[in-house]
Protein backbone atom coordinates (compact mmCIF):
# COMPACT_ATOMS: atom_id res chain seq x y z
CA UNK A 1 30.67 -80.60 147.80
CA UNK A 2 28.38 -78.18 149.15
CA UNK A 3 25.85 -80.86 150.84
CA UNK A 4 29.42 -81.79 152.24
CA UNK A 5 29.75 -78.57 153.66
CA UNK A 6 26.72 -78.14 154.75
CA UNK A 7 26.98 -81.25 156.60
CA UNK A 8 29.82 -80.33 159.06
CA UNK A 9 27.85 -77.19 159.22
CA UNK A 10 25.26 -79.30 160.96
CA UNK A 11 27.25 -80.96 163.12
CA UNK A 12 29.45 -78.17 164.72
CA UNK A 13 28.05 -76.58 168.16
CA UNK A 14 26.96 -73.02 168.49
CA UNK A 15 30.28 -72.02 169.48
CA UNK A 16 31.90 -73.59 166.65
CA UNK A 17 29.61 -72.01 164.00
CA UNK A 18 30.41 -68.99 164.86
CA UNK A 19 34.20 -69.62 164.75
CA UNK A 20 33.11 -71.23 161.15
CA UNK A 21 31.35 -68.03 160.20
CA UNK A 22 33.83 -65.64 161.31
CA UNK A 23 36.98 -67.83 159.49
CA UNK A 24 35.12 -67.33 156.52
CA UNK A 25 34.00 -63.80 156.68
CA UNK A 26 37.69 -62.95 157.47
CA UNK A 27 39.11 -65.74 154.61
CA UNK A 28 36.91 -64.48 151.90
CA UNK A 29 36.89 -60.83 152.81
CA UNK A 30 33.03 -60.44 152.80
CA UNK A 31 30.75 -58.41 154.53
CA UNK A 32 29.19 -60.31 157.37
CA UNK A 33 28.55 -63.54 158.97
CA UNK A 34 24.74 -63.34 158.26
CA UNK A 35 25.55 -63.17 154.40
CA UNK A 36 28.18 -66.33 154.66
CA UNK A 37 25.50 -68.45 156.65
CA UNK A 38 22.16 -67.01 154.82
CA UNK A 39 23.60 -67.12 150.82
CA UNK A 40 26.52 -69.60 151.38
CA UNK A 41 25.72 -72.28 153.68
CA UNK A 42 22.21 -72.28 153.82
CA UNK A 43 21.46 -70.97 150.00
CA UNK A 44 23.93 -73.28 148.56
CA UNK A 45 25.70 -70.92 147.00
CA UNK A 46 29.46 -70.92 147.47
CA UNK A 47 31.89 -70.37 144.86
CA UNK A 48 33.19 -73.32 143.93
CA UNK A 49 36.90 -71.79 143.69
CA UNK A 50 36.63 -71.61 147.55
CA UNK A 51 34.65 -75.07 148.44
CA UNK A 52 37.37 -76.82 148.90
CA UNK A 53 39.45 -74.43 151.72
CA UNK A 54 35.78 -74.48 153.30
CA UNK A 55 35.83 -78.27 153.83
CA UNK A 56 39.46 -78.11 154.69
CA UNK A 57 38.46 -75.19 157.64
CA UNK A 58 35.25 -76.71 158.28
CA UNK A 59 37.15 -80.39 159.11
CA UNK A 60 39.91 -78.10 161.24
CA UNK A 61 37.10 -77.21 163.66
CA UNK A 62 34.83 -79.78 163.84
CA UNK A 63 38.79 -82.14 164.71
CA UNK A 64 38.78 -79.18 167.67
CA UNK A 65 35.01 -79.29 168.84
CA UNK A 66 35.72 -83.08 169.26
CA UNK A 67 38.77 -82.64 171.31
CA UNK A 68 37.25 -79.96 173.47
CA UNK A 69 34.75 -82.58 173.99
CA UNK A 70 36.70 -85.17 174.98
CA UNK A 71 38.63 -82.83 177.32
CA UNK A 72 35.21 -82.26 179.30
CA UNK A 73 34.55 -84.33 182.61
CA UNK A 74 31.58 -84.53 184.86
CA UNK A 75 32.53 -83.88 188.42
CA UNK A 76 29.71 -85.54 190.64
């Protein structure tokens, strides 16, 4: 699950990473947003009690960068 994650992590735009990062600083109570991205998503190393809300949040806002995408149009 955490290649999974890490994944979606890939795919979301700046602006959506660091909505990711801040969800899960705020969800899991930790420290900072360089600690979730440097020891979670990059290192691998979530806790497998909380992989699963990940992909579920992860999904959420990757479904929202999408829309937000769609909604954009080029004015010429």
């Amino acid at each position: 699950m955490t290649e999974n994650i890490r994944q979606m992590f890939s795919k979301m735009n700046d602006e959506t990473r660091e909505e990711a990062l801040q969800l899960l600083k705020s969800e899991f109570n930790l420290e900072s947003t360089k600690f979730v991205k440097k020891n979670w998503i990059i290192g691998g190393r979530i806790p497998e009690k909380n992989q699963e809300k990940i992909v579920l949040i992860f999904q959420n806002l990757l479904r929202v960068q999408v829309f937000k995408i769609k909604d954009i149009k080029v004015t010429l």
